[in-house]
Protein backbone atom coordinates (compact mmCIF):
# COMPACT_ATOMS: atom_id res chain seq x y z
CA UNK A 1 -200.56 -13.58 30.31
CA UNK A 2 -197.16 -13.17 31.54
CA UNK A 3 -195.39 -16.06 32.85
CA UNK A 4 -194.04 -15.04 36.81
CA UNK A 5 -190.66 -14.79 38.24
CA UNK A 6 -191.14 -15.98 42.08
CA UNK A 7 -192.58 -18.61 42.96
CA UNK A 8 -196.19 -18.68 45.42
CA UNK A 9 -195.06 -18.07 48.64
CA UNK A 10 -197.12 -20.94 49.72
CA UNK A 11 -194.69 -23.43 48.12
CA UNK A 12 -192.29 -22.50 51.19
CA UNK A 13 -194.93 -24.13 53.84
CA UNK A 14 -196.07 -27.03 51.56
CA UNK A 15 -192.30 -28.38 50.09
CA UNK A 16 -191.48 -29.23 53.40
CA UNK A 17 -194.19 -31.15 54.02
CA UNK A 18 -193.99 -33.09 50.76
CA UNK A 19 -190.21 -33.68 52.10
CA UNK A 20 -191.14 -34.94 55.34
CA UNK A 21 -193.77 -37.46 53.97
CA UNK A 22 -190.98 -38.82 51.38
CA UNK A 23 -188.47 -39.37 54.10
CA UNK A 24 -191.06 -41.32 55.95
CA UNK A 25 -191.64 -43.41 53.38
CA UNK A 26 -194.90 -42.35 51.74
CA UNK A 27 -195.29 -41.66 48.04
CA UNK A 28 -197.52 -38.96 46.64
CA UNK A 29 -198.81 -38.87 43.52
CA UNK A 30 -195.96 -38.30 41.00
CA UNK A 31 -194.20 -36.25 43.56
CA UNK A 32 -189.99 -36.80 43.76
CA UNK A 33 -187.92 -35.11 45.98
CA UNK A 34 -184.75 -34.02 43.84
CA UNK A 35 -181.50 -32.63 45.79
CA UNK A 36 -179.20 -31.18 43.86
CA UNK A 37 -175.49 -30.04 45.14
CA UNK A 38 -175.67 -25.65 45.24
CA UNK A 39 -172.89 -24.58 42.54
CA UNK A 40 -171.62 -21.79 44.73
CA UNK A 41 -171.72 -24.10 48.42
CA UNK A 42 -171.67 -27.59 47.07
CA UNK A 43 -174.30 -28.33 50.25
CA UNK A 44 -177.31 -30.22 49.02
CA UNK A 45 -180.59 -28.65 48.20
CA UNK A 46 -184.16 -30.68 48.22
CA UNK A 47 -186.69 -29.39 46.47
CA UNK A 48 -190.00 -31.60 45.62
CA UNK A 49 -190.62 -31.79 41.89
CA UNK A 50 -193.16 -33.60 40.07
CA UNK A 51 -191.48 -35.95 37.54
CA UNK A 52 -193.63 -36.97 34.23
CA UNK A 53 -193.44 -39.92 32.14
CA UNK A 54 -193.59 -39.39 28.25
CA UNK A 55 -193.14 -42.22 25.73
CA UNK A 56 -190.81 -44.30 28.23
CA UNK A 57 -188.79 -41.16 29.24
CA UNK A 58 -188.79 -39.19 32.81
CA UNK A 59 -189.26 -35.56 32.68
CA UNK A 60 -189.09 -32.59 34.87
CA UNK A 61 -190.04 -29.16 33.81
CA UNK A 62 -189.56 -25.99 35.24
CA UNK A 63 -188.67 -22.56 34.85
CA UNK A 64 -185.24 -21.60 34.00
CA UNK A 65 -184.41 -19.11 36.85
CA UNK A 66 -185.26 -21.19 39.88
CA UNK A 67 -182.24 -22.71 41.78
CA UNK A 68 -182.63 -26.30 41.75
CA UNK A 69 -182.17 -25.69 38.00
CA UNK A 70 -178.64 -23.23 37.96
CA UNK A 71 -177.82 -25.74 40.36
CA UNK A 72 -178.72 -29.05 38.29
CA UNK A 73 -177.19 -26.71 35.20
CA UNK A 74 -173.62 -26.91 37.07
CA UNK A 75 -173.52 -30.03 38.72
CA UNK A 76 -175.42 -32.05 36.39
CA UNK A 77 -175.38 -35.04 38.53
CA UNK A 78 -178.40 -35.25 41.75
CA UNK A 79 -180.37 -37.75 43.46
CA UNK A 80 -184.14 -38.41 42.81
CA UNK A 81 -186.36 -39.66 45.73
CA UNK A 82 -189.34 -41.43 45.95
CA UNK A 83 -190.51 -43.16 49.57
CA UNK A 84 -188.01 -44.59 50.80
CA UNK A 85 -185.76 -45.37 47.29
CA UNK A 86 -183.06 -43.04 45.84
CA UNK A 87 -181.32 -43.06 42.82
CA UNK A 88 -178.55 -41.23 40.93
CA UNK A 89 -179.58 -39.25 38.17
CA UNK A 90 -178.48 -37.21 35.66
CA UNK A 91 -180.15 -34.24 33.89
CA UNK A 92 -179.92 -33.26 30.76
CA UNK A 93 -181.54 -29.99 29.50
CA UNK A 94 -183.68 -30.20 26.63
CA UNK A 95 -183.73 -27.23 23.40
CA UNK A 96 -186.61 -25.95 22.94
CA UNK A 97 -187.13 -27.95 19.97
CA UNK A 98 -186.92 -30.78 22.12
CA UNK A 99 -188.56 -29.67 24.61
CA UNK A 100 -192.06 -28.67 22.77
CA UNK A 101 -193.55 -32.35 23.32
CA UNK A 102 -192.65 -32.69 27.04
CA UNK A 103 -194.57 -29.01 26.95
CA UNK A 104 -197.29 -30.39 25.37
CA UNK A 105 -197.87 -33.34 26.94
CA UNK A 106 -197.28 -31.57 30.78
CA UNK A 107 -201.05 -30.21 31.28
CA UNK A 108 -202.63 -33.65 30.85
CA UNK A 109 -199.93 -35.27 32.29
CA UNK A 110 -199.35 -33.15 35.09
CA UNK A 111 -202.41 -31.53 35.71
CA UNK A 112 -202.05 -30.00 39.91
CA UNK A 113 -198.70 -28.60 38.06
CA UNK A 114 -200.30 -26.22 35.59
CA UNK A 115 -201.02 -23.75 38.66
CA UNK A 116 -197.25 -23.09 38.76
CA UNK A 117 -196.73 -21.54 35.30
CA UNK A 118 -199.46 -19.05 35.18
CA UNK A 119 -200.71 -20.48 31.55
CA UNK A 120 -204.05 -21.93 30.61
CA UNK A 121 -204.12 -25.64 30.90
CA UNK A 122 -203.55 -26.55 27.10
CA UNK A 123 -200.98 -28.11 25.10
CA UNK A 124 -201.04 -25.04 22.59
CA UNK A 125 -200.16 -22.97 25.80
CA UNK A 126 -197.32 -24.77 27.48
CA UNK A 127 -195.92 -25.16 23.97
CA UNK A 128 -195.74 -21.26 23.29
CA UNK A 129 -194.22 -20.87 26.34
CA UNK A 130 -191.24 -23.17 25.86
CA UNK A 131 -188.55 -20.53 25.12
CA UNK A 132 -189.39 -19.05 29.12
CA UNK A 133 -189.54 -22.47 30.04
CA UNK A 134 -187.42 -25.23 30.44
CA UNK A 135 -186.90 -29.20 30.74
CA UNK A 136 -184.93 -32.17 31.43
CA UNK A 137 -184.78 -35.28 30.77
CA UNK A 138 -183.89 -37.85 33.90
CA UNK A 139 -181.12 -40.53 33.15
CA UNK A 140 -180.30 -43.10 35.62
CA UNK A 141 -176.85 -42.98 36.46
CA UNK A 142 -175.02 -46.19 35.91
CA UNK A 143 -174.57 -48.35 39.10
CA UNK A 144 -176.05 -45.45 40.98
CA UNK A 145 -178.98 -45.79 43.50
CA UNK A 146 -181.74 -48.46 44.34
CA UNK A 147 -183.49 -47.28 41.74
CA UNK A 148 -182.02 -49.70 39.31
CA UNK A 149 -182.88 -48.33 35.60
CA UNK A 150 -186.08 -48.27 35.51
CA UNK A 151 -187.67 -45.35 32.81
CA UNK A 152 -190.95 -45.23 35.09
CA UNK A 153 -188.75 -44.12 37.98
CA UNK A 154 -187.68 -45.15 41.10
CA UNK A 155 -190.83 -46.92 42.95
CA UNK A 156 -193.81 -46.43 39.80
CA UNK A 157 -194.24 -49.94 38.72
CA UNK A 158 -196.98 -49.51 36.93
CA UNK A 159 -195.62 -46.13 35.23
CA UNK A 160 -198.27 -44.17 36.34
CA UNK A 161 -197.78 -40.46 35.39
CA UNK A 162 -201.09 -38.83 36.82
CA UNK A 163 -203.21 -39.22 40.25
């Protein structure tokens, strides 16, 4: 099954909606809002995401063409939002050595996200598909944000990584 290269057309009505419900405060599910700086405009870009928790590490994973990710790729640097709380991040992009466990781990971890990649919902799957795919890990940025350091992310306190 070949992976796509656009994204459902859907996402366009929905991602604002997810925005809008962040900025007013309300959480949903593992849902962030990322903004990363364009490379080209240096304007800010928001983009929900859903951010996964492996072994004490934030992950986001995506495919390689989409902006948000050429964008993260040059800037490195972005906020992550969650209600109300922000925090600087930084991403780093993963091989795809080290990016076979996040792969593995996304279906049961991130479940409503499978949809997205056009693969069925096994580890064996997601991990064949890590050369067309990619992921990052989340750092917090020293002294940056109200998200203080926490791995979990911003506002998870109990690290929960699946509705």
């Amino acid at each position: 099954m070949p992976l796509p290269t656009r994204l459902p057309r859907w996402l366009k009505l929905i991602n604002p909606v997810f925005m809008l419900l962040n900025r007013l405060g309300l959480a949903v599910g593992i849902v962030h809002v990322l903004t990363v700086r364009g490379r080209k405009t240096g304007a800010p870009y928001s983009t929900p995401i859903s951010l996964m928790v492996l072994d004490g590490q934030r992950y986001i994973v995506s495919y390689p063409w989409v902006g948000w990710v050429k964008n993260a790729r040059a800037q490195g640097e972005c906020m992550l939002a969650r209600g109300r709380r922000q925090e600087a991040v930084r991403l780093i992009e993963l091989s795809p050595d080290e990016r076979m466990p996040v792969l593995r781990a996304f279906p049961v971890l991130v479940p409503h996200g499978v949809r997205f990649f056009n693969l069925p919902p096994t580890p064996e799957a997601f991990e064949r598909a890590a050369p067309q795919l990619t992921a990052f890990r989340v750092e917090t940025v020293a002294g940056g944000g109200a998200g203080g350091g926490d791995p979990r992310g911003p506002s998870d306190p109990q690290g929960a990584t699946a509705n």
